[in-house]
Protein backbone atom coordinates (compact mmCIF):
# COMPACT_ATOMS: atom_id res chain seq x y z
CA UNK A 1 -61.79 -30.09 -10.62
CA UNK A 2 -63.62 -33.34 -12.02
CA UNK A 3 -62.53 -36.35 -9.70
CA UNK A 4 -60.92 -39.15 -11.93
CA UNK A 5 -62.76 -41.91 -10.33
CA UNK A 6 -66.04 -40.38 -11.49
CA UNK A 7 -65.20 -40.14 -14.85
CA UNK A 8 -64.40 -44.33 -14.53
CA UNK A 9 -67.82 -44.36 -13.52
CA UNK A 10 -69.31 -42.08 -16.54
CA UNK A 11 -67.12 -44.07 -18.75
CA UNK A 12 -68.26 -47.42 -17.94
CA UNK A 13 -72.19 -46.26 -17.87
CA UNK A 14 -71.37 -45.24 -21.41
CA UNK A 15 -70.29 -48.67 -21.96
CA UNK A 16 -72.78 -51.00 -20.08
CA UNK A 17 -75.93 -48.80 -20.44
CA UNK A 18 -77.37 -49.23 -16.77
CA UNK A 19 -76.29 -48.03 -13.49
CA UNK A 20 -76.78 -51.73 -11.99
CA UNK A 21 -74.33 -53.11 -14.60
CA UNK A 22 -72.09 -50.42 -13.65
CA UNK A 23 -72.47 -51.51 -9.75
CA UNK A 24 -72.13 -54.89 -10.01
CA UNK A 25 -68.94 -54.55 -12.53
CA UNK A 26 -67.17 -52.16 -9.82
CA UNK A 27 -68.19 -53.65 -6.61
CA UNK A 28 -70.48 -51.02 -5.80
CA UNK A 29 -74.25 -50.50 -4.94
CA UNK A 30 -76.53 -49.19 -7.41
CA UNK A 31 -77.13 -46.12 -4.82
CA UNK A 32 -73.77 -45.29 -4.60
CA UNK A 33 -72.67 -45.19 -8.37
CA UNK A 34 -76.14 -42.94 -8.97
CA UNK A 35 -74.53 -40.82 -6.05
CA UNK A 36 -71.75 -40.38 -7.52
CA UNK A 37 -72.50 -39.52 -10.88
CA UNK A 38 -74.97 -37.04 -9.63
CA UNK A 39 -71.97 -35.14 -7.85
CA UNK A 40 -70.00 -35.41 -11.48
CA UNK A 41 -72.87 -33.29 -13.00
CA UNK A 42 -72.71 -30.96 -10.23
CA UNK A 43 -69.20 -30.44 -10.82
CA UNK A 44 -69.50 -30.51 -14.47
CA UNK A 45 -72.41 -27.83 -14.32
CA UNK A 46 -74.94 -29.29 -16.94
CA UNK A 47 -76.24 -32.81 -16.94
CA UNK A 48 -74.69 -35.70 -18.05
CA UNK A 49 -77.61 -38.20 -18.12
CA UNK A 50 -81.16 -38.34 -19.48
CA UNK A 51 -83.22 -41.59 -18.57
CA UNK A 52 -84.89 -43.36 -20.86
CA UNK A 53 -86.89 -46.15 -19.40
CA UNK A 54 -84.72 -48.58 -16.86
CA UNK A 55 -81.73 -47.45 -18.95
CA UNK A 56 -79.66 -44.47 -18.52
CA UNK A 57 -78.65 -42.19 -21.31
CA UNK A 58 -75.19 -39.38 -21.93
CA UNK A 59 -76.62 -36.37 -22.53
CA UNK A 60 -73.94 -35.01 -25.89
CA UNK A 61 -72.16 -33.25 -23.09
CA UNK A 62 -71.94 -36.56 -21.45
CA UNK A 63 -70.59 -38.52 -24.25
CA UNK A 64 -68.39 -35.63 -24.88
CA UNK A 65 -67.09 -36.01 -21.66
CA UNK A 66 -66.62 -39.66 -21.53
CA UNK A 67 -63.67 -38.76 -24.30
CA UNK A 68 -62.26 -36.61 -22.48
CA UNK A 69 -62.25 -39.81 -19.62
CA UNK A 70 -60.55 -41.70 -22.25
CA UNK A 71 -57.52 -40.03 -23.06
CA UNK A 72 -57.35 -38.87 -18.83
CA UNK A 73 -57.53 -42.64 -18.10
CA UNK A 74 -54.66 -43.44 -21.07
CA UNK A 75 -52.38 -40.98 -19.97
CA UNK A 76 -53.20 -42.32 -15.93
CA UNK A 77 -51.54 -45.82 -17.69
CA UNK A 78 -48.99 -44.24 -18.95
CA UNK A 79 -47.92 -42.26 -15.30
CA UNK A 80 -48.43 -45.38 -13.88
CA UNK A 81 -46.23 -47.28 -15.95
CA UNK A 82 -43.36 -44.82 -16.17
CA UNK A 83 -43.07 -44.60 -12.14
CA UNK A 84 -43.04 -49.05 -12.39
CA UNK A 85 -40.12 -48.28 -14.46
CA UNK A 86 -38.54 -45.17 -12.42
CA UNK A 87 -38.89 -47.61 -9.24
CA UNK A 88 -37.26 -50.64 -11.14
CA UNK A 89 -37.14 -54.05 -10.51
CA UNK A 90 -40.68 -56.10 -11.16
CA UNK A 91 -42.53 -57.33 -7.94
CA UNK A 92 -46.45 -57.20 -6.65
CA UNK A 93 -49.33 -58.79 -8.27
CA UNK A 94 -50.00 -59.28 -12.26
CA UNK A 95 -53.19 -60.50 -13.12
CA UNK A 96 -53.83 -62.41 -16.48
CA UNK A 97 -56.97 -63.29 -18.34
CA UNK A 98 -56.90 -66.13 -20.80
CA UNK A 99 -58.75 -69.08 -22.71
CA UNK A 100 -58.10 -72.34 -21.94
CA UNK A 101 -56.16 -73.30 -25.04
CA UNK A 102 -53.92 -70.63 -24.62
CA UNK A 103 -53.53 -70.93 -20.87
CA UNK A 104 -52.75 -74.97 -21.71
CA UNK A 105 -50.40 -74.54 -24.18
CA UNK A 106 -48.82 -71.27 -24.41
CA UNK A 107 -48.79 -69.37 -20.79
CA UNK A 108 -47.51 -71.88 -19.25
CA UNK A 109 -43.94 -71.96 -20.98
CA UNK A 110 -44.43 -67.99 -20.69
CA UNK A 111 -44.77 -68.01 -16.93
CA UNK A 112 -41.50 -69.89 -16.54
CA UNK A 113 -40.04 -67.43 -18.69
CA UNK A 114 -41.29 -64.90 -16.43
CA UNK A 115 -40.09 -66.42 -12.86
CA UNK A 116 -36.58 -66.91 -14.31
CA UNK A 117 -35.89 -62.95 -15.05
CA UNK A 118 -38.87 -61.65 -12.59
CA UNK A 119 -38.89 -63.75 -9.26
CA UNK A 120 -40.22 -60.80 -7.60
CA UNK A 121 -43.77 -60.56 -10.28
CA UNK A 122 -46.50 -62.85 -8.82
CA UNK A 123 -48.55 -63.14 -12.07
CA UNK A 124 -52.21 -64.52 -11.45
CA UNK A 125 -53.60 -66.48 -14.22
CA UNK A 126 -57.82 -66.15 -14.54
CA UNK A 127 -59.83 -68.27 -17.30
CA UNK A 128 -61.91 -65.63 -19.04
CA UNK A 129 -63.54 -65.98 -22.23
CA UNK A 130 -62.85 -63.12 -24.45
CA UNK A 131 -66.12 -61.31 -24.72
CA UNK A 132 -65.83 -60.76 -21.07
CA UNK A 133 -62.33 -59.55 -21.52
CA UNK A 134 -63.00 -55.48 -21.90
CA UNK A 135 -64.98 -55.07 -18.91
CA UNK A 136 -62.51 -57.24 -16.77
CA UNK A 137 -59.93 -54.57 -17.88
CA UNK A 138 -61.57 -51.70 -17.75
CA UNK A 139 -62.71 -52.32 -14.10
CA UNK A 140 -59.24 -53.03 -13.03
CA UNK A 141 -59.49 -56.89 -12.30
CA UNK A 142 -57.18 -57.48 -15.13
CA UNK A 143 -54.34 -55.96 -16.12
CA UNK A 144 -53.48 -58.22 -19.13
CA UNK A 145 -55.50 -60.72 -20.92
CA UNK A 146 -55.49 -62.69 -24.42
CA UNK A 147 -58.27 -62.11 -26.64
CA UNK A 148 -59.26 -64.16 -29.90
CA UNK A 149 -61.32 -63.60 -32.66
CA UNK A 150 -62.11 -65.06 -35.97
CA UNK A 151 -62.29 -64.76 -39.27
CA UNK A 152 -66.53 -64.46 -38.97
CA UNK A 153 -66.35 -62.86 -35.77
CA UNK A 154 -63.84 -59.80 -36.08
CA UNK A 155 -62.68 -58.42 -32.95
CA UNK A 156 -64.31 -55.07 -32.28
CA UNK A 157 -62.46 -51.83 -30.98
CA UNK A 158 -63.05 -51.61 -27.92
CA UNK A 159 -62.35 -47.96 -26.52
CA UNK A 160 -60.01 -48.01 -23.69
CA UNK A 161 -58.25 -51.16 -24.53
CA UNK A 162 -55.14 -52.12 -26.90
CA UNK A 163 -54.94 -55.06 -28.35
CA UNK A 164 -51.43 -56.70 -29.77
CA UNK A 165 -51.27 -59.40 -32.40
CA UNK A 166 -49.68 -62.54 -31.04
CA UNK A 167 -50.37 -65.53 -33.51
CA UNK A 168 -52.62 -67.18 -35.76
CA UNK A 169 -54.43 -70.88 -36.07
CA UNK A 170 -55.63 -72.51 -38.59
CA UNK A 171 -59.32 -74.15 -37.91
CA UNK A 172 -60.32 -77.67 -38.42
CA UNK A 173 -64.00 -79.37 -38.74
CA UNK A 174 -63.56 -82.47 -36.63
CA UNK A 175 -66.36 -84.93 -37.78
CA UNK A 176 -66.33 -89.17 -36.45
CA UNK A 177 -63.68 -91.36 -38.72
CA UNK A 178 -66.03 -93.03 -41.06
CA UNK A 179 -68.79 -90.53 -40.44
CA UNK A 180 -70.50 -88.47 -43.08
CA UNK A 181 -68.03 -88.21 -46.31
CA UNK A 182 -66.64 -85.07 -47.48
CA UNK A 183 -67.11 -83.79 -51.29
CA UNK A 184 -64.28 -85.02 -53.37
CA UNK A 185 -61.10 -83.07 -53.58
CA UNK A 186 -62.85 -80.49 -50.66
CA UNK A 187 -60.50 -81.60 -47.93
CA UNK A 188 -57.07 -81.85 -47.21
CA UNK A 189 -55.16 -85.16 -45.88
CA UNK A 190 -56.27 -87.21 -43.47
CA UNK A 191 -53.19 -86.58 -40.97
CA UNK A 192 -53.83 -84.74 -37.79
CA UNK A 193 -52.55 -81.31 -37.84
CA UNK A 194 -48.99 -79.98 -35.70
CA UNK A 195 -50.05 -80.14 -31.91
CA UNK A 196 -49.09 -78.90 -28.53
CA UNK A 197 -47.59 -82.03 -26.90
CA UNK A 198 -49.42 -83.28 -23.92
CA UNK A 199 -46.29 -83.07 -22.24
CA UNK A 200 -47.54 -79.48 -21.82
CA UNK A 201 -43.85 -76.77 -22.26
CA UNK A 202 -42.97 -78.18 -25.80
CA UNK A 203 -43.48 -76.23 -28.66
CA UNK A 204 -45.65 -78.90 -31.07
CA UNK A 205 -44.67 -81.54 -32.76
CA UNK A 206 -43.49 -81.25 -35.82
CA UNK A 207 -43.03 -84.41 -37.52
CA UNK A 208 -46.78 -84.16 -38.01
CA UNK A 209 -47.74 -82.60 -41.53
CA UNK A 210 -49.64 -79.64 -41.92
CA UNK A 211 -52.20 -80.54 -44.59
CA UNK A 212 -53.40 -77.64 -46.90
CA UNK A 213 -56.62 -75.75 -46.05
CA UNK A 214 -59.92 -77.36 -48.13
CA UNK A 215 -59.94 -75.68 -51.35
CA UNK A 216 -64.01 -75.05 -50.82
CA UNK A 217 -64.31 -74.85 -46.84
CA UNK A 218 -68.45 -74.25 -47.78
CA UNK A 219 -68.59 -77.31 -49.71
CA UNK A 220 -66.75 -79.04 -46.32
CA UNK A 221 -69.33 -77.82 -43.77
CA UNK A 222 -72.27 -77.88 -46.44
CA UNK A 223 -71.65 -81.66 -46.38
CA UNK A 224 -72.79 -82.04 -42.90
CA UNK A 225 -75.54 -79.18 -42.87
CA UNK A 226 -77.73 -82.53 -41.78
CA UNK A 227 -75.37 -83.89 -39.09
CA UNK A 228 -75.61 -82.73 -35.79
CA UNK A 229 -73.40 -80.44 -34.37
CA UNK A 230 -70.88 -79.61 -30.81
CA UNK A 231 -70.49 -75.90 -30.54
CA UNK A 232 -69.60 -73.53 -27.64
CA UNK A 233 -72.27 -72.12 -25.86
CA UNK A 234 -74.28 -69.97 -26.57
CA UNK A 235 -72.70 -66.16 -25.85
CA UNK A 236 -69.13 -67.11 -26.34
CA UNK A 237 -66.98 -65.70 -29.87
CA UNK A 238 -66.39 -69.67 -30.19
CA UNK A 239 -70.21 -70.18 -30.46
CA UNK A 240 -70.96 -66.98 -32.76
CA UNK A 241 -67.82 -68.66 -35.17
CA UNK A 242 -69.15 -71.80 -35.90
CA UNK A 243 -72.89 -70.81 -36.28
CA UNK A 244 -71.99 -68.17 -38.52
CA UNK A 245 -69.76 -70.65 -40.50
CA UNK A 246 -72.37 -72.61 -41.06
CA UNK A 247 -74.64 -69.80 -42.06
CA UNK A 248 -72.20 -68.72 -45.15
CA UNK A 249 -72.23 -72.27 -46.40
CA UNK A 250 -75.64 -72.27 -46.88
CA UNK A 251 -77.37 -73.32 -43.80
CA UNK A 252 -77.83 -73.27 -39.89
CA UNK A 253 -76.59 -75.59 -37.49
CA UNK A 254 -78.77 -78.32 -36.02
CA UNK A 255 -76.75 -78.03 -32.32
CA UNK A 256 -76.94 -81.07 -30.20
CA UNK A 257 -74.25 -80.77 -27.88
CA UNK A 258 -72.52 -77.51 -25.95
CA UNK A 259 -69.30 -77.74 -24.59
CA UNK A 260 -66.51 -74.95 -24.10
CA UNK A 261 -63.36 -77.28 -23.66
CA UNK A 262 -62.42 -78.72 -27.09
CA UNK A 263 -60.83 -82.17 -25.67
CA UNK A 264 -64.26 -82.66 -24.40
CA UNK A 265 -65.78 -81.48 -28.07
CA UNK A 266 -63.48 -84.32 -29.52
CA UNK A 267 -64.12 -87.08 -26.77
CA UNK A 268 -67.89 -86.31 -28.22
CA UNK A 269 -67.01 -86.30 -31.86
CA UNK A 270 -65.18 -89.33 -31.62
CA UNK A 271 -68.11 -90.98 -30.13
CA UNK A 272 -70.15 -90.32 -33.09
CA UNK A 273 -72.30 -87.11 -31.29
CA UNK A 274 -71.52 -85.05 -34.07
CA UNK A 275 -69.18 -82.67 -35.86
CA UNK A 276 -67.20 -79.67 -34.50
CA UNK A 277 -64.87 -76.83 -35.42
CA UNK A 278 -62.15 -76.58 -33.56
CA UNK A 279 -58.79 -74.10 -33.41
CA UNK A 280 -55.31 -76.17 -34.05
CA UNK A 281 -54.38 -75.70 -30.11
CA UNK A 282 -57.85 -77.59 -29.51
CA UNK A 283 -56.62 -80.59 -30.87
CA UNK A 284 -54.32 -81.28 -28.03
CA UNK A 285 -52.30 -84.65 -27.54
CA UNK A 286 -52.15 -87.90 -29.60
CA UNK A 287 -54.14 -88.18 -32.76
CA UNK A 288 -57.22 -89.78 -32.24
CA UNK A 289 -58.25 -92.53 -34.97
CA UNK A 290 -61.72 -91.97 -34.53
CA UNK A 291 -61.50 -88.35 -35.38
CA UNK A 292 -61.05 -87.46 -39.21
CA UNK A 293 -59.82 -83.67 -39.35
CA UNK A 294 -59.74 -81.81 -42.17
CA UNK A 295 -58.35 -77.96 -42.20
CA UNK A 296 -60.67 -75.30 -43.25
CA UNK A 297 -59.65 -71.72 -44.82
CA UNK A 298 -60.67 -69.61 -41.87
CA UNK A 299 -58.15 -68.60 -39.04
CA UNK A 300 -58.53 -67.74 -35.36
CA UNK A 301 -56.12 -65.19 -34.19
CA UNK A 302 -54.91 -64.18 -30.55
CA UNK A 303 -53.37 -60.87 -29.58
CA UNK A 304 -52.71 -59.09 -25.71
CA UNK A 305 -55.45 -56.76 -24.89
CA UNK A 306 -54.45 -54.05 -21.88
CA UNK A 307 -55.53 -51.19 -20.67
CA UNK A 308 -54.57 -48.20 -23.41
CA UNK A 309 -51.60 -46.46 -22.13
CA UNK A 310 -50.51 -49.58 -20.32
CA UNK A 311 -48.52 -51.47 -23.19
CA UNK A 312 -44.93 -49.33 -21.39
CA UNK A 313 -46.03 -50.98 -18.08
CA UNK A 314 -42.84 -52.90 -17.51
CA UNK A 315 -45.02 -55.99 -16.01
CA UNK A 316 -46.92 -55.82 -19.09
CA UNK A 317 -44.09 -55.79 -21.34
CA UNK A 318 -42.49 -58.43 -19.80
CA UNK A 319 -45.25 -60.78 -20.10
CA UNK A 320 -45.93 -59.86 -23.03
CA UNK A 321 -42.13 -60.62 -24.75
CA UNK A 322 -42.33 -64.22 -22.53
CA UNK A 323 -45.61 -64.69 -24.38
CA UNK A 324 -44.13 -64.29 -27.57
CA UNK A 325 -41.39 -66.17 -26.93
CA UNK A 326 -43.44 -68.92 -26.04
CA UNK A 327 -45.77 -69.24 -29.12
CA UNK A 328 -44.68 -72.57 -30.95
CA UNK A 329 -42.95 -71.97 -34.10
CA UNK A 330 -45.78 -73.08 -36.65
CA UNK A 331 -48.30 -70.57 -34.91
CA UNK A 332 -45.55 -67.28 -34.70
CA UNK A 333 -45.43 -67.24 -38.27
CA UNK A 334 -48.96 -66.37 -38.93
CA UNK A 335 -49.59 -62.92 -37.01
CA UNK A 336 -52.49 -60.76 -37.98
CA UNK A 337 -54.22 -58.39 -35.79
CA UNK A 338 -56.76 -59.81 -33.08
């Protein structure tokens, strides 16, 4: 019989390509996970790995194996989450992964939710940038998380994992008031977009207009293809966006400043350090007069990723329907997939 927790193993070699990424992912030693994969192939009869270098390689039987793991692992959730509902009543740990505009503005509310019809669910909130979300779940340290992606940076599948669509943004380019002009006619009105309040539970104000996206978002960024630029750094899907942006108007980013939290991207912009793009639940709290926004085309869009199988999990769904009860109205009408 082929021991579950060594097909995790086999499953995550597949997806991090070295037995030392495997180790330090699952808190083990390098020793250890090679021991334990070489007792998988004696149980398996044939092997399961070829090496190639430093890397390690799944021999076709191994691959063919790891989707067998898959759909064991799914239907693991799915146990799991039908005994949490046999047993009734939510209590223990839940541990959440999210960005820090969503855990700002949304989880918050969702939380409070969630203590008033769960007192006994201790939920445990983790900032996590979404390219880090997959292995986070698949080695258990997460059991939900938010993911984004955007409209140059799709969100890949990531076997294992489910992903719900929650809500959609609309994207700005932040540049200094007074700074570099935009192309006639290319932008929309000079009013800052709906917000989160600063107040922090509110949904966002909306006595604020919503200006319509720039007719010719290029012709936006092209305009300040000389100016220097605030991105994420480097690695994050916030980085990749705004590079690749750029790179479909016509030209690459001159970067002078990186910085992950967008109130600090503004605080920069509106000191005249350069130009940004930033989500609508960046642009957090009063409007600043020395920040001209103008809405772009493109779109970020959040969903709930969990382990596949898990989505039943009654601490899972729970969060997940106070999440989506939270989501300010001029966000929950523009759901696509994340």
């Amino acid at each position: 019989m082929l021991d579950v927790r060594r097909l995790r193993l086999l499953r995550e070699l597949a997806r991090r390509g070295t037995i030392a990424a495997v180790a330090e992912a699952l808190s083990f030693s390098p020793s250890a996970v090679s021991q334990q994969l070489a007792v998988l192939e004696r149980e398996a009869g044939l092997p399961l790995l070829e090496r190639t270098g430093r890397r390690v390689r799944l021999t076709p039987a191994g691959q063919n194996l790891v989707r067998h793991a898959e759909a064991v692992l799914e239907r693991l959730e799915q146990a799991d989450a039908d005994l949490a509902e046999a047993r009734g009543g939510l209590a223990g740990a839940l541990r959440i992964g999210a960005f820090p505009t969503a855990t700002r503005a949304i989880v918050p509310a969702a939380l409070v939710a969630l203590a008033r019809r769960h007192p006994g669910l201790e939920p445990m909130v983790c900032e996590i940038d979404p390219a880090a979300v997959a292995h986070a779940l698949r080695a258990g340290d997460l059991d939900v998380a938010l993911v984004h992606s955007y409209d140059f940076v799709p969100a890949e599948r990531e076997p294992g994992l489910t992903t719900e669509p929650l809500y959609g943004e609309a994207m700005y380019l932040a540049e200094p008031a007074g700074g570099t002009p935009v192309p006639p006619g290319a932008h929309g009105t000079p009013e800052a977009p709906g917000r989160p309040g600063a107040e922090a539970l509110g949904p966002p104000a909306r006595d604020l207009p919503q200006p319509p996206p720039a007719p010719d978002q290029d012709a936006v960024l092209r305009a300040h293809a000389r100016s220097p630029w605030i991105t994420a750094t480097p690695g994050t899907l916030c980085h990749t966006m705004t590079t690749r942006a750029c790179q479909a108007a016509g030209f690459t980013p001159r970067v002078r400043h990186q910085v992950d939290e967008f109130a600090t991207v503004l605080a920069l912009v509106a000191a005249g350090q350069g130009v940004a793009v930033v989500p609508q639940l960046g642009v957090a709290g009063p409007a600043d007069p020395a920040v001209h926004l103008t809405r772009l085309v493109m779109q970020r869009r959040t969903g709930l990723a969990f382990r596949s199988g898990a989505g039943t999990h009654p601490a899972v769904a729970a969060f997940g329907a106070a999440l989506r009860a939270a989501v300010p109205p001029d966000l929950a009408g523009s759901r696509a997939e994340a």
